[in-house]
Protein backbone atom coordinates (compact mmCIF):
# COMPACT_ATOMS: atom_id res chain seq x y z
CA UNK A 1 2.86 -3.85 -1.52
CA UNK A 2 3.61 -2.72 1.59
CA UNK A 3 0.70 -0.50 3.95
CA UNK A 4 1.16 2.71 4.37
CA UNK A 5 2.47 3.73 8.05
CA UNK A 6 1.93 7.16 9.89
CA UNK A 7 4.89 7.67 12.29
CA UNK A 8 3.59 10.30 15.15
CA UNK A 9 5.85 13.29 15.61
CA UNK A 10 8.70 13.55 18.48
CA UNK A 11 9.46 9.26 17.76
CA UNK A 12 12.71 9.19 18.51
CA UNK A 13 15.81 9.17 15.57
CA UNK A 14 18.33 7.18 15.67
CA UNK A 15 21.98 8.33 14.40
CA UNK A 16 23.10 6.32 11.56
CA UNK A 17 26.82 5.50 10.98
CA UNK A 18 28.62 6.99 8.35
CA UNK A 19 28.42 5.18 5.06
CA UNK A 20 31.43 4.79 2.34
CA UNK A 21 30.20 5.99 -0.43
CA UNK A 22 33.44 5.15 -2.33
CA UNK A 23 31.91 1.66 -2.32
CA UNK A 24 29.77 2.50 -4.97
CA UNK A 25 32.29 3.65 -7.76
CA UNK A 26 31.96 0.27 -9.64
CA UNK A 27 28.50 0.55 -9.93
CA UNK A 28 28.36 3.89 -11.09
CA UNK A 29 30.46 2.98 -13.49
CA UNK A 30 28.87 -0.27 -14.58
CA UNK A 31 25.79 2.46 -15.56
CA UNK A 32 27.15 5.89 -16.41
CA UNK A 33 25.48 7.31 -19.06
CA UNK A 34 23.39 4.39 -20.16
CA UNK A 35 19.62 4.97 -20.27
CA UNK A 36 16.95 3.11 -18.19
CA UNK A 37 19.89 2.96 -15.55
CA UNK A 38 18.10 4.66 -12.50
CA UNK A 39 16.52 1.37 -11.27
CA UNK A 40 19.61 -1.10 -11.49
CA UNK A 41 21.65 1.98 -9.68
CA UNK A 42 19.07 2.65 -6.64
CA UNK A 43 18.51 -1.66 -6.67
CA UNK A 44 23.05 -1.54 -6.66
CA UNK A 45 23.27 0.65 -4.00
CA UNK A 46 20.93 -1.16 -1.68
CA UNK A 47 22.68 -4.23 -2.20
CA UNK A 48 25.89 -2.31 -1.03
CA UNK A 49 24.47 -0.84 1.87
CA UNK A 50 21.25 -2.92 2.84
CA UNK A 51 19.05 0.53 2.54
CA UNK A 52 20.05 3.46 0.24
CA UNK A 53 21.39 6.22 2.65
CA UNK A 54 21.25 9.85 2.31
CA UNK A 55 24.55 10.36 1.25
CA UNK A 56 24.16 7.70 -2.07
CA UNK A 57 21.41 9.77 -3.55
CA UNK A 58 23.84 12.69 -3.17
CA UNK A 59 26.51 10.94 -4.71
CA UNK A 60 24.74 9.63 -7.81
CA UNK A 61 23.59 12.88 -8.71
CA UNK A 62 26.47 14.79 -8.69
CA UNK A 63 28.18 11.48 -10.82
CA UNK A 64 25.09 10.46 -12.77
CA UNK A 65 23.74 13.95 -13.77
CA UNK A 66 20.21 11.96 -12.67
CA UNK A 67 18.00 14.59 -10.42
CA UNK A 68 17.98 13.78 -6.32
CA UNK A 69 13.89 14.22 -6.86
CA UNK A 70 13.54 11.42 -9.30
CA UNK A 71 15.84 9.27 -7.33
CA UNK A 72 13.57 9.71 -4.61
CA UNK A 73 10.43 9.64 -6.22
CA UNK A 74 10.96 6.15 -7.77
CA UNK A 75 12.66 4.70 -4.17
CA UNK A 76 9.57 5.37 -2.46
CA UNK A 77 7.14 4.56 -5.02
CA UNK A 78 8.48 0.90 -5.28
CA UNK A 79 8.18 -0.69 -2.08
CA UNK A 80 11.49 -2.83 -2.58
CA UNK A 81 13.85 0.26 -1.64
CA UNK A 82 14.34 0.78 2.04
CA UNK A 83 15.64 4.59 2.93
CA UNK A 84 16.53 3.44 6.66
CA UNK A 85 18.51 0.13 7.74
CA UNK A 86 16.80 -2.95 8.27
CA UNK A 87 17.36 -5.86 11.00
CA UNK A 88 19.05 -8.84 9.92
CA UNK A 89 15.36 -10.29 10.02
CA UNK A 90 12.27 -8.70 8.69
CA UNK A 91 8.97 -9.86 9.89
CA UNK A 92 6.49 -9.14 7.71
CA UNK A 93 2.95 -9.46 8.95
CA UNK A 94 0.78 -10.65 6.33
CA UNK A 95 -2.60 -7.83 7.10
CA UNK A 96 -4.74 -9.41 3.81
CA UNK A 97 -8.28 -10.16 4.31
CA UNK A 98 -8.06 -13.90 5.19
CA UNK A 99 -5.56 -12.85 8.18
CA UNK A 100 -7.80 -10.08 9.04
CA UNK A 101 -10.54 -12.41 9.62
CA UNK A 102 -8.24 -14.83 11.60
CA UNK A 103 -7.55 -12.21 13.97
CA UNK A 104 -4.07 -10.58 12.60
CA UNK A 105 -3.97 -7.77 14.23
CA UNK A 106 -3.77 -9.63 17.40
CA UNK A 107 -0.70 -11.25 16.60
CA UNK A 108 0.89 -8.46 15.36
CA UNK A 109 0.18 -6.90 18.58
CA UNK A 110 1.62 -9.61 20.41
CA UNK A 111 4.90 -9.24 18.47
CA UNK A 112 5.11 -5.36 19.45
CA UNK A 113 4.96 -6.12 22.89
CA UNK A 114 7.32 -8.74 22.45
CA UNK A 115 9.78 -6.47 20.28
CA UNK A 116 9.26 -3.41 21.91
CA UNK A 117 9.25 -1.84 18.64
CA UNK A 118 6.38 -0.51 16.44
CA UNK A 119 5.34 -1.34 12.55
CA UNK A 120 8.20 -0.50 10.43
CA UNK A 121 11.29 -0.48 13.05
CA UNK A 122 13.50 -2.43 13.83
CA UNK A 123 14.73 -3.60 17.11
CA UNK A 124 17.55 -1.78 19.04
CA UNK A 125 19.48 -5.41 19.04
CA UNK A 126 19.23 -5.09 14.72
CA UNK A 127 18.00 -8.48 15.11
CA UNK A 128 14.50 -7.25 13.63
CA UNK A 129 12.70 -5.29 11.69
CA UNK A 130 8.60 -5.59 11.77
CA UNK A 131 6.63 -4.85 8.67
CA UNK A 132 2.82 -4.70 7.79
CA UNK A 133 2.60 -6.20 3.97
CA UNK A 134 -1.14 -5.95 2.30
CA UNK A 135 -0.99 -9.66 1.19
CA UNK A 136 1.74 -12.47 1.39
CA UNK A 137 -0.53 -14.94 -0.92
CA UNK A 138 -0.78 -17.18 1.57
CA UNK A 139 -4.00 -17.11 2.65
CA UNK A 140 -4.77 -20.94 3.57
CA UNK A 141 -2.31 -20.60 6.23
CA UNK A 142 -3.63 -17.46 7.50
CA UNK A 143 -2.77 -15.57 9.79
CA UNK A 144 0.66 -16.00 8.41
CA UNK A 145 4.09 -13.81 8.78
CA UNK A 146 7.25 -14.19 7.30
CA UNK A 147 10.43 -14.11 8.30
CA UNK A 148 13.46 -13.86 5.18
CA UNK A 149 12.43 -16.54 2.82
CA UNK A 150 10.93 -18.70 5.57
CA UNK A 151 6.60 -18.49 6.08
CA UNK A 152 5.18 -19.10 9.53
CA UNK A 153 1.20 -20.08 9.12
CA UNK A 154 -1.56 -20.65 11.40
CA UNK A 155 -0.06 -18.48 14.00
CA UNK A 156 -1.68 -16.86 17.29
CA UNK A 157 0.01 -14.31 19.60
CA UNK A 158 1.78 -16.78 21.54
CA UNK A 159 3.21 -18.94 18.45
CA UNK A 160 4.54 -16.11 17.03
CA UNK A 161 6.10 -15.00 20.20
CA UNK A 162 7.72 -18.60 20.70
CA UNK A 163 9.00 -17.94 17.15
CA UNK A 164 11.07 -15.00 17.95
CA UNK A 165 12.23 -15.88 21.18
CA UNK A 166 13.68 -18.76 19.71
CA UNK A 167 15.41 -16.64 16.75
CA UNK A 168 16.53 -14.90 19.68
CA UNK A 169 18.12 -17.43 21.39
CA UNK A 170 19.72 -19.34 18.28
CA UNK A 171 21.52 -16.06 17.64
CA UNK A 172 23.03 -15.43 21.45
CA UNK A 173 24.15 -18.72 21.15
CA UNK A 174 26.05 -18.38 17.93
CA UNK A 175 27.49 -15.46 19.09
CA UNK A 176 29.22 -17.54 22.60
């Protein structure tokens, strides 16, 4: 479950590149007309894309028949859809009530100065992405973040800033 975020008006939007939709003829395909299909479609199209854009709601309804509402409805009820693009990382900082008491919010902190970037955006490199999650289940470790697949425990501000800097680093260097 991921905690709610207010964004303040007048943050700055970034343009998004265009998207080919045409990629997701297969899957539309794969589900046309079968029932229970809105789920595996919306989950499809993210895997295409990484988020599901504007244009792929658009696009199923007018090849689905499904409604633009529900589509919408159900990809921001479930906190797996993403309707923006992520970084190639996502941090997500566990904010559960063991990491509260170890001082959290701190940390998290720390990585926004460090990022330059607030909760729920992602750096202007794409390296990034920083999210606030309710609980990782971790809580013996706490205050914990992860990072992919890969959990980071018994952090403070400047452990977690050592962590990214060296992400960082590792990916300027595969890049020469």
């Amino acid at each position: 479950m991921r905690v709610a975020r207010l964004h303040k008006n007048g943050s700055s939007v970034k343009v998004l590149k265009p998207v080919d939709i045409s990629l997701m003829d297969p899957l539309i395909e794969k589900y046309k007309g079968k029932k229970g299909s809105l789920i595996p479609l919306l989950q499809g199209t993210q895997n295409l894309y990484g988020y599901i854009p504007r244009e792929a709601f658009q696009k199923l309804a007018s090849d689905t028949g499904l409604k633009i509402s529900e589509m919408y409805g159900v990809a921001t009820f479930y906190a797996q859809f993403r309707l923006s693009p992520v970084g190639k990382n996502i941090i997500r900082m566990c904010h559960g009530t063991a990491c509260h008491v170890q001082n959290v919010t701190a940390v998290t902190e720390d990585l926004i100065d460090e990022l330059k970037i607030k909760d729920g955006e992602t750096t202007e490199d794409g390296l990034f992405t920083l999210e606030t999650v309710a609980c990782l289940g971790c809580c013996s470790l706490a205050p914990v973040m992860m990072i992919g697949e890969e959990t980071h425990g018994k952090l403070d501000g400047k452990k977690a800033v050592k962590i990214i800097k060296d992400m960082r680093r590792k990916e300027v260097t595969s890049k020469n």
